[in-house]
N, C-alpha and C. Protein backbone atom coordinates (compact mmCIF):
# COMPACT_ATOMS: atom_id res chain seq x y z
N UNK A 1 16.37 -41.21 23.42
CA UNK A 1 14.95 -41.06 23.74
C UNK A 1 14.83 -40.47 25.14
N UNK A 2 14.18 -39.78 25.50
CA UNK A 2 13.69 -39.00 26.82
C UNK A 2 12.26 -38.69 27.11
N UNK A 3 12.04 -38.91 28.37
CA UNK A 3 10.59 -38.38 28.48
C UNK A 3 10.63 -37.27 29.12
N UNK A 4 9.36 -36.63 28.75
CA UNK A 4 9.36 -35.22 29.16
C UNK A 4 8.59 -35.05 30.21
N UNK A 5 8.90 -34.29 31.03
CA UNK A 5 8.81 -34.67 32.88
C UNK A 5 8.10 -33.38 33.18
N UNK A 6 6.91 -32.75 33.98
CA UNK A 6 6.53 -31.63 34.37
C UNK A 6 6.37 -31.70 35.70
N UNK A 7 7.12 -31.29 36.81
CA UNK A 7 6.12 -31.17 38.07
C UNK A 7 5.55 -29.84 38.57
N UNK A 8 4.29 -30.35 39.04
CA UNK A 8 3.72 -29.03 39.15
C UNK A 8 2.89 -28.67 40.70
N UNK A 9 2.67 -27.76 41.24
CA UNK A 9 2.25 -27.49 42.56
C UNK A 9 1.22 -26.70 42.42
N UNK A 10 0.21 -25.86 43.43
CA UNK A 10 -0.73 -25.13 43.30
C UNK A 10 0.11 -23.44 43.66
N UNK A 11 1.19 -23.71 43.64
CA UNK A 11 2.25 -22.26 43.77
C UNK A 11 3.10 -22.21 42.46
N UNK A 12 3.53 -23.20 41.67
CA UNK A 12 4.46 -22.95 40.23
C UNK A 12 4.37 -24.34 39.62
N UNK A 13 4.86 -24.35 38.44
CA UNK A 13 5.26 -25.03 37.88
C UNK A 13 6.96 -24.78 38.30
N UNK A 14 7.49 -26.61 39.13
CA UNK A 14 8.32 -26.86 39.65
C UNK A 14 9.68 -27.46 38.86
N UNK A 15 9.30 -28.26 37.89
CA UNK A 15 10.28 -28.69 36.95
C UNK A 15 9.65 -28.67 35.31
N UNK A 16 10.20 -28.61 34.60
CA UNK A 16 10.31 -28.92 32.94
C UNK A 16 11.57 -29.40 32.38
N UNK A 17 11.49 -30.90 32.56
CA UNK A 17 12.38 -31.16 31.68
C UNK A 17 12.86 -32.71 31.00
N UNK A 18 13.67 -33.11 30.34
CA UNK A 18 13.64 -34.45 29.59
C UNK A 18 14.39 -34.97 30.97
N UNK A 19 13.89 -36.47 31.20
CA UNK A 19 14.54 -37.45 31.65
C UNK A 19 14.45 -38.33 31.24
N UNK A 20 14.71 -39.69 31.73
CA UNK A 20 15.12 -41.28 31.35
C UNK A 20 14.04 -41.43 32.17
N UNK A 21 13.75 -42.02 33.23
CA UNK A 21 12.43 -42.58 34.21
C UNK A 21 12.50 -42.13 35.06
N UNK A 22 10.81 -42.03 35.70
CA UNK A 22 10.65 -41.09 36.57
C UNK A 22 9.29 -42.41 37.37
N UNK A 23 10.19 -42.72 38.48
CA UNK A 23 9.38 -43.66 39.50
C UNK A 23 7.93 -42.45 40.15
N UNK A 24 7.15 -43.44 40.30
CA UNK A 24 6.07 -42.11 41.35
C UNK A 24 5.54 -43.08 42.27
N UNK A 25 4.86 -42.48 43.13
CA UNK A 25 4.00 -43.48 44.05
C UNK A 25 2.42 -43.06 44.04
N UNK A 26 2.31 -44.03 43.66
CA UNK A 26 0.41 -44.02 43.26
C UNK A 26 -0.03 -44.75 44.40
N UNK A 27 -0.82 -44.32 44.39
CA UNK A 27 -1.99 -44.40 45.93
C UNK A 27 -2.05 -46.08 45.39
N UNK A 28 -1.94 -47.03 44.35
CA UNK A 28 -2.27 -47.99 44.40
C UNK A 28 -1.04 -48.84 44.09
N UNK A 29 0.24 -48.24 44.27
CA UNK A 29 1.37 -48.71 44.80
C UNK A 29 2.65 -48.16 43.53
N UNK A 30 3.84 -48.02 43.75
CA UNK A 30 4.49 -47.61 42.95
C UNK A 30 4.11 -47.73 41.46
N UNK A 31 4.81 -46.76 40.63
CA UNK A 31 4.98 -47.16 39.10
C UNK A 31 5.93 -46.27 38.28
N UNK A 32 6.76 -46.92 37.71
CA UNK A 32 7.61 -46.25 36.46
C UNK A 32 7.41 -45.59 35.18
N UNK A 33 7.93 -44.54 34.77
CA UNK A 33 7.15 -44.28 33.58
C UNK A 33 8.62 -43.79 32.93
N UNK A 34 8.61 -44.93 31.56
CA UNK A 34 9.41 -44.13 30.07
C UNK A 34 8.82 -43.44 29.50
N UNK A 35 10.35 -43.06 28.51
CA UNK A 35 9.05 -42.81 26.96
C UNK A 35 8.24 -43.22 26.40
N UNK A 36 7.13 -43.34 25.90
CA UNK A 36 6.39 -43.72 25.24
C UNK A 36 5.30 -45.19 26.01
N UNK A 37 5.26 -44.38 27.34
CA UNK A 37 4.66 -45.49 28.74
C UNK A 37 2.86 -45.20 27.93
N UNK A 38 2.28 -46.22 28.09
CA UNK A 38 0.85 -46.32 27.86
C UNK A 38 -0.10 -45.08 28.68
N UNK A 39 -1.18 -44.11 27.86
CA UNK A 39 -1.29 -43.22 28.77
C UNK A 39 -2.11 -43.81 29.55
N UNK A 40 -2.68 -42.94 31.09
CA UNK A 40 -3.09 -43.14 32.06
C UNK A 40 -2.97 -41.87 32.95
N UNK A 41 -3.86 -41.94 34.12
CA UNK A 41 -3.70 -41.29 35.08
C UNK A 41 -3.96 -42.19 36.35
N UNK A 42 -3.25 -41.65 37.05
CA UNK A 42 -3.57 -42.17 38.82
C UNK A 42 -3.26 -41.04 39.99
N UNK A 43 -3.59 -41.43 41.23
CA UNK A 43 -3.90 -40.73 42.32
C UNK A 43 -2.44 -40.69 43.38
N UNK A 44 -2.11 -39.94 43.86
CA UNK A 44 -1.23 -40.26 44.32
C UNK A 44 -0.78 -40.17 46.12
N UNK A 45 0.07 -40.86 46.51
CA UNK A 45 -0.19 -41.22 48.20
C UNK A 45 1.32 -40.50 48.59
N UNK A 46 1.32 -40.29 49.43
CA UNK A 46 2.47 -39.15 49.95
C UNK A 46 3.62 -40.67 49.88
N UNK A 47 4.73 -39.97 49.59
CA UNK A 47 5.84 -40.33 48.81
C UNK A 47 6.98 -40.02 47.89
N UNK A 48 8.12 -40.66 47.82
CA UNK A 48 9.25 -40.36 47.08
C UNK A 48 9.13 -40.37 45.72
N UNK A 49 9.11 -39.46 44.84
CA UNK A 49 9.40 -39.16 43.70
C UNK A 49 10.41 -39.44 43.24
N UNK A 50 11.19 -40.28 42.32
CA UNK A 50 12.17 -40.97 42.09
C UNK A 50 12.83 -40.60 40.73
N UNK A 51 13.28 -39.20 40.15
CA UNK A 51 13.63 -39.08 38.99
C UNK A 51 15.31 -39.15 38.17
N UNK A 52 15.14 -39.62 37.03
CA UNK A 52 16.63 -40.74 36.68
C UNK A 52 16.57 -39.91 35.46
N UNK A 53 17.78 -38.85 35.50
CA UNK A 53 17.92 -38.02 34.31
C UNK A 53 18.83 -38.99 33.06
N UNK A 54 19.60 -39.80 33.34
CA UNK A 54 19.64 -40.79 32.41
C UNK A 54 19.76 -41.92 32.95
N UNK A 55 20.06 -42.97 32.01
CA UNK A 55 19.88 -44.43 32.35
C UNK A 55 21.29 -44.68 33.66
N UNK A 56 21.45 -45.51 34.05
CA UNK A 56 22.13 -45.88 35.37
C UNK A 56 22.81 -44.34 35.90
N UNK A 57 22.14 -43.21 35.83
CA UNK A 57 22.22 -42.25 37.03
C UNK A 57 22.10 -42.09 38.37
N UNK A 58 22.29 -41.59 39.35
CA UNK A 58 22.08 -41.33 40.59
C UNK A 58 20.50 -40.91 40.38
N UNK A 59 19.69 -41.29 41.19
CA UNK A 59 18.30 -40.43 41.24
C UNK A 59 18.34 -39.51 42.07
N UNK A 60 17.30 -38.69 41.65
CA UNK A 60 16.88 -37.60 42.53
C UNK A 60 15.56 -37.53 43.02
N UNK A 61 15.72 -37.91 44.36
CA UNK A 61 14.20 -37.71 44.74
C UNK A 61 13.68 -36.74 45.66
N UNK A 62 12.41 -36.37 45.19
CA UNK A 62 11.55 -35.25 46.12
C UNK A 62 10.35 -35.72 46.41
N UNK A 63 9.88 -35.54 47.83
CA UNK A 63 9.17 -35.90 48.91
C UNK A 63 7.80 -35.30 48.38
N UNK A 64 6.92 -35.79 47.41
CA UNK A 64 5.47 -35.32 47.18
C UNK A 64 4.37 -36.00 48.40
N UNK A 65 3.29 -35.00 48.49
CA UNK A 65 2.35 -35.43 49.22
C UNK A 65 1.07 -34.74 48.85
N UNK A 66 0.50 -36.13 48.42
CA UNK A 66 -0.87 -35.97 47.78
C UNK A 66 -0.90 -35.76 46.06
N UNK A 67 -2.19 -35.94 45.45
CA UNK A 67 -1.70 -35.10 44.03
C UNK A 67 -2.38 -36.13 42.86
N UNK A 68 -1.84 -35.78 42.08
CA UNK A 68 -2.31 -37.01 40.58
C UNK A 68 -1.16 -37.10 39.36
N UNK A 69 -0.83 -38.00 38.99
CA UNK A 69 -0.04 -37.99 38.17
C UNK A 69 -1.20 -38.10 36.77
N UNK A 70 -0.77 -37.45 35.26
CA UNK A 70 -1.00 -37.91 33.95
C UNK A 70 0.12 -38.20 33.04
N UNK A 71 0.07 -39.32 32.13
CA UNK A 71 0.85 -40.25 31.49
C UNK A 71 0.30 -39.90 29.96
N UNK A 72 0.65 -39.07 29.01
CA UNK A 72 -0.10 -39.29 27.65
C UNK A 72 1.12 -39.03 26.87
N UNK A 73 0.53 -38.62 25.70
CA UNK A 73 1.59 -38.45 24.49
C UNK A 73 2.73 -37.25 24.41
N UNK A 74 2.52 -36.68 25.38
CA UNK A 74 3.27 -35.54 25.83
C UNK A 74 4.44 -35.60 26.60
N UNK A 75 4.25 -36.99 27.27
CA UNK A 75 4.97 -36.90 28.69
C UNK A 75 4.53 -37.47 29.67
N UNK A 76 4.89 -37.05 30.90
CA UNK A 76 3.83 -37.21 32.14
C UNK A 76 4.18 -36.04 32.77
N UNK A 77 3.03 -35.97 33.55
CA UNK A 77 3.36 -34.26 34.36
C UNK A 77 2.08 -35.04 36.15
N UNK A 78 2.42 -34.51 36.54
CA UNK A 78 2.45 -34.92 37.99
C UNK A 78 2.33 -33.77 38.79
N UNK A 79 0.95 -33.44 39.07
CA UNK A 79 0.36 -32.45 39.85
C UNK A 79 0.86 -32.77 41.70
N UNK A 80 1.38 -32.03 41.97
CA UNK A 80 1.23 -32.85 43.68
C UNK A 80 1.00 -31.32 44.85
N UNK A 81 0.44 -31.91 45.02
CA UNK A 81 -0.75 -31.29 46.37
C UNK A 81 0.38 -30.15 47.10
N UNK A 82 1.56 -30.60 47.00
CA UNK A 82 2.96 -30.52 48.28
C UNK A 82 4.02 -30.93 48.04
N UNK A 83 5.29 -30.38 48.11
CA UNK A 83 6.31 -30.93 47.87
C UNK A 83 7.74 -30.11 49.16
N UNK A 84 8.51 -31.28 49.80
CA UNK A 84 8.88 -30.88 50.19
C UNK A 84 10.76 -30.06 49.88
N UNK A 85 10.67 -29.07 50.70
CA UNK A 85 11.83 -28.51 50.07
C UNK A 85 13.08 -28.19 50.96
């Protein structure tokens, strides 16, 4: 099982692709998202992006600031304002 991961900027679409969990930081405090996570959206507060291409992997994280994450049947994809590189 994998979820399907999008990040995206107001310059490209930054990633497309399956992972295992993908931590974010929501303006109203961290949250994890699997496959098949309940949908939702939230706001998001400058912070580490935490993505786990499979289960007990090394993560990879990138420095977002600002933005919104959405959670539906698709995936989640995670708009962010900024990302650092």
């Amino acid at each position: 099982m994998a979820l399907k991961f999008e990040l995206v900027t107001p310059a490209r679409l930054e990633r497309s692709i399956d992972v295992h969990m993908v931590t974010v930081p929501g303006s109203e405090g961290d949250f994890s998202v699997l496959e098949g996570h309940a949908p939702f959206m939230a706001t998001l507060r400058n912070g580490p992006l935490t993505i786990y291409a499979t289960a007990g992997a090394a993560p990879e994280v990138i420095e977002v600031e600002g933005g919104f994450a959405e959670v539906n049947e698709a995936g989640l994809t995670v708009l962010a304002e900024h990302i650092a590189s």
